[in-house]
C-alpha atoms as a PDB file:
ATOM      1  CA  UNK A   1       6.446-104.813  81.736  1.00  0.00           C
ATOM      2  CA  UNK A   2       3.947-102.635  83.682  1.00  0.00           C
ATOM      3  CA  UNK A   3       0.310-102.806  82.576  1.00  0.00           C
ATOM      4  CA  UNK A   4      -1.068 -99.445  81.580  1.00  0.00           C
ATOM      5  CA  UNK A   5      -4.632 -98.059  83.315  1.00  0.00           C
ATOM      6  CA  UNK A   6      -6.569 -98.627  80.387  1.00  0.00           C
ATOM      7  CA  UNK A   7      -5.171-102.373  79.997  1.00  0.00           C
ATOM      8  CA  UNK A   8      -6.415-103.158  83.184  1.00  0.00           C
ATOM      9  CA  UNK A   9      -9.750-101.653  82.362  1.00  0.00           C
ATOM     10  CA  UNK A  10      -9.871-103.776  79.135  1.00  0.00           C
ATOM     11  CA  UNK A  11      -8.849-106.682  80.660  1.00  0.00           C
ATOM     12  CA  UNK A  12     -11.476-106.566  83.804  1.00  0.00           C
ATOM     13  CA  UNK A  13     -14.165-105.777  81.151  1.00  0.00           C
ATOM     14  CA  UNK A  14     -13.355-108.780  79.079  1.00  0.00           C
ATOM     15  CA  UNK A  15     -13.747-110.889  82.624  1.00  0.00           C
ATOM     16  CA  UNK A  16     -16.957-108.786  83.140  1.00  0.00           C
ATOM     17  CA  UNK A  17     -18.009-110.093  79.959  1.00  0.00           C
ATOM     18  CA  UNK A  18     -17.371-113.277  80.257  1.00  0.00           C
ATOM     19  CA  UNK A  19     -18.858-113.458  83.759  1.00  0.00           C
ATOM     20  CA  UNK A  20     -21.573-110.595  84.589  1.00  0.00           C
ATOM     21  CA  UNK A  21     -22.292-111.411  87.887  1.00  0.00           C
ATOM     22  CA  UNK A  22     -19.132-112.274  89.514  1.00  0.00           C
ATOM     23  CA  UNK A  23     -18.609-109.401  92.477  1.00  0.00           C
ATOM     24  CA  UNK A  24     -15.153-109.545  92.561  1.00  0.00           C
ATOM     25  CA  UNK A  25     -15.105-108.583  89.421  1.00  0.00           C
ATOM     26  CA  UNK A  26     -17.709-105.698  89.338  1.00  0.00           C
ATOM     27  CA  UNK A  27     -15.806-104.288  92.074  1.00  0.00           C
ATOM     28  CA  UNK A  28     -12.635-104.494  89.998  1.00  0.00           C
ATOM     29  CA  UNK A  29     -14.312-102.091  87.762  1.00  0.00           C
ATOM     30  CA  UNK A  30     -15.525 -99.626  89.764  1.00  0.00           C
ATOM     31  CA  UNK A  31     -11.468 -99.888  91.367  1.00  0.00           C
ATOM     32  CA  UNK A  32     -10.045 -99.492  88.313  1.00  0.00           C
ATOM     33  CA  UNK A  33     -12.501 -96.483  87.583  1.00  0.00           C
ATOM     34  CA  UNK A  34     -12.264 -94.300  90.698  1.00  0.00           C
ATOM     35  CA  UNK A  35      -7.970 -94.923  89.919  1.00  0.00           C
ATOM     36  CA  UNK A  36      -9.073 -93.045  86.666  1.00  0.00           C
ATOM     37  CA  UNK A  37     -11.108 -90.258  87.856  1.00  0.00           C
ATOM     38  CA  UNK A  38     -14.164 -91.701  86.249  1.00  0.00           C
ATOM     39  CA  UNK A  39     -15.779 -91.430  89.576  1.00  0.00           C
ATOM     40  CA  UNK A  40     -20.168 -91.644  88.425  1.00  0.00           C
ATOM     41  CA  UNK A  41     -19.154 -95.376  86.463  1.00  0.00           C
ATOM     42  CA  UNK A  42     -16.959 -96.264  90.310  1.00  0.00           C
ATOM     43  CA  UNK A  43     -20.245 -95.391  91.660  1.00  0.00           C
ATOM     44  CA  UNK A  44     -22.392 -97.603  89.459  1.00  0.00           C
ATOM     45  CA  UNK A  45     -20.042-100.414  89.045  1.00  0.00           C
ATOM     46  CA  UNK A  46     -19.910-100.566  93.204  1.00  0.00           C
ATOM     47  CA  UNK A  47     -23.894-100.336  92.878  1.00  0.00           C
ATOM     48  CA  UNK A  48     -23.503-103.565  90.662  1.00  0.00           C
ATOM     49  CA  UNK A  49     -20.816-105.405  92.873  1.00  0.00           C
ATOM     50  CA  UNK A  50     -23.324-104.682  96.057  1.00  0.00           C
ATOM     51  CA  UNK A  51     -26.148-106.053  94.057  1.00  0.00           C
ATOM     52  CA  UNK A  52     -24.415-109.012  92.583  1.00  0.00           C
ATOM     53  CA  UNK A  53     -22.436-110.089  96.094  1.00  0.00           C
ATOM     54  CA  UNK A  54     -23.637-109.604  99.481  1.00  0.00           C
ATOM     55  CA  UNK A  55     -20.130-110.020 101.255  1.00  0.00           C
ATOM     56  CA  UNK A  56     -18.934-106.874  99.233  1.00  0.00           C
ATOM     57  CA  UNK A  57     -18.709-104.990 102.127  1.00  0.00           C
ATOM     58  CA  UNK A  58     -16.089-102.561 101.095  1.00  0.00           C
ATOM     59  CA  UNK A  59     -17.988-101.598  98.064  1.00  0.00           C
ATOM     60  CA  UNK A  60     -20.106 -99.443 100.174  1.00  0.00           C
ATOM     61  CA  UNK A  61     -17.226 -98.044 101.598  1.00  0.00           C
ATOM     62  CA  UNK A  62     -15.310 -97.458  98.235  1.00  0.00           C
ATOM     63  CA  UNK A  63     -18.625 -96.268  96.522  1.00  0.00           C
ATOM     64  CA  UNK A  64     -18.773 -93.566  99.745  1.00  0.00           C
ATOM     65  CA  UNK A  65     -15.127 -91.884  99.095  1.00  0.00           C
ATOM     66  CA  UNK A  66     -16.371 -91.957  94.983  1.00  0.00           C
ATOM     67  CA  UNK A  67     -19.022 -89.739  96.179  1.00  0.00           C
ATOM     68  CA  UNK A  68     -16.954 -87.815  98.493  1.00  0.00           C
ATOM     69  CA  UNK A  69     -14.479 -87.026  95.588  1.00  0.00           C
ATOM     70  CA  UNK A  70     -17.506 -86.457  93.378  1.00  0.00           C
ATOM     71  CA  UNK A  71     -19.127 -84.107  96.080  1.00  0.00           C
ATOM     72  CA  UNK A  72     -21.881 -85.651  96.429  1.00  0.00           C
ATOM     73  CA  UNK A  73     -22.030 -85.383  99.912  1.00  0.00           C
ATOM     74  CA  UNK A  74     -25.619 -86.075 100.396  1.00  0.00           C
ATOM     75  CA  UNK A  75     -25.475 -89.546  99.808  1.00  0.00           C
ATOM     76  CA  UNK A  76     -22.139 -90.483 101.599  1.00  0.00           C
ATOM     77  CA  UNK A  77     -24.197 -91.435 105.002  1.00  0.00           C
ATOM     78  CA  UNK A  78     -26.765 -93.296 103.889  1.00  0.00           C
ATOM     79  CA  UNK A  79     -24.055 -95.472 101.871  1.00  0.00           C
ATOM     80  CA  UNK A  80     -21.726 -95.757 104.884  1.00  0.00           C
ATOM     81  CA  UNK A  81     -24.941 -96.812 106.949  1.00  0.00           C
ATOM     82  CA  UNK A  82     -25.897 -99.557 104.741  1.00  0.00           C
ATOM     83  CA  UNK A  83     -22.593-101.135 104.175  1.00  0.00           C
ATOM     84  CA  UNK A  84     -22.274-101.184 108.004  1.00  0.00           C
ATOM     85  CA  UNK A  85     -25.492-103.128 108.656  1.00  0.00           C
ATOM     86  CA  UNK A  86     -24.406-105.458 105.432  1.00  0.00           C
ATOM     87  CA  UNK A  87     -20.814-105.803 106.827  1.00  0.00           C
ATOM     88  CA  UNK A  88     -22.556-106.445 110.762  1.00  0.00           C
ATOM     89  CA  UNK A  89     -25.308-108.318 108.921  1.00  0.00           C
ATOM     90  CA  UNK A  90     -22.582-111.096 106.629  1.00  0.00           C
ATOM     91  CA  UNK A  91     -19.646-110.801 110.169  1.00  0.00           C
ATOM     92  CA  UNK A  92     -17.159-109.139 108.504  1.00  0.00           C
ATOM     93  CA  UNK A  93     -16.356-107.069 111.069  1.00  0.00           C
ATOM     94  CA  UNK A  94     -12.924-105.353 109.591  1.00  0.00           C
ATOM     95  CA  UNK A  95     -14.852-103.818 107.101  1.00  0.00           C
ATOM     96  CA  UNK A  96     -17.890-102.844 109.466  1.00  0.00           C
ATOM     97  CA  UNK A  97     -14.742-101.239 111.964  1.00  0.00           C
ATOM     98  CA  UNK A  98     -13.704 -99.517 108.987  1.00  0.00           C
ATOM     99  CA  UNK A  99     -16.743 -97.987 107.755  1.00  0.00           C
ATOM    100  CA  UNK A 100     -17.788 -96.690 111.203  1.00  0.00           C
ATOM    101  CA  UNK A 101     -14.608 -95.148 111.580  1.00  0.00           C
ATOM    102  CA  UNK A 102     -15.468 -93.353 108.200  1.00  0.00           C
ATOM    103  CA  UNK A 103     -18.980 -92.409 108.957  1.00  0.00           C
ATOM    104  CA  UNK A 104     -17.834 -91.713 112.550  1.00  0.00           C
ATOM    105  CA  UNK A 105     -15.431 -88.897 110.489  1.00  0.00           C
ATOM    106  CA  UNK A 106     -17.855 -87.316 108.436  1.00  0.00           C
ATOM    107  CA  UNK A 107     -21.196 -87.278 110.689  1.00  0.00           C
END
């Protein structure tokens, strides 16, 4: 039996609620949100999963193709550069290749 999109989103938001500051979780959300178009709550649940979890390094880059499908170009850089000192800054360095090969694209 498949689970529909809005089962997912029920279920992460019931593990939200049960634990607020767990990351993974957050960035569940704003998953499950950009998958639904719902692109402004991605943004802000990625803004919560970078707050709540320094090693969510792909958050930023996530959060930057949100705003790139919301057009809010402005602010794509200045995401992609702070996820790649966080990602340099924690060594994950699969997700700091990844988002310079993404701001590398768009500058």
């Amino acid at each position: 039996m498949q689970t529909s999109d809005s089962d997912r989103l029920t279920r992460l938001l019931a593990l939200h609620a049960a634990e607020p500051g767990d990351g993974f979780v957050l960035y569940g959300l704003a998953q499950e949100c950009q998958k639904l178009g719902r692109t402004d709550e991605a943004v802000a649940w990625y803004d919560r999963a970078i707050e709540a979890d320094p090693k969510q390094c792909y958050a930023f880059f996530h959060k930057a193709k949100a705003l790139e499908a919301a057009r809010r170009t402005t602010e794509i850089v200045p995401v992609l550069r702070a996820g790649l000192a966080r990602a340099r800054a924690v060594g994950d360095m699969k997700a700091a290749s990844e988002i310079q090969g993404y701001l590398d694209e768009i500058e």
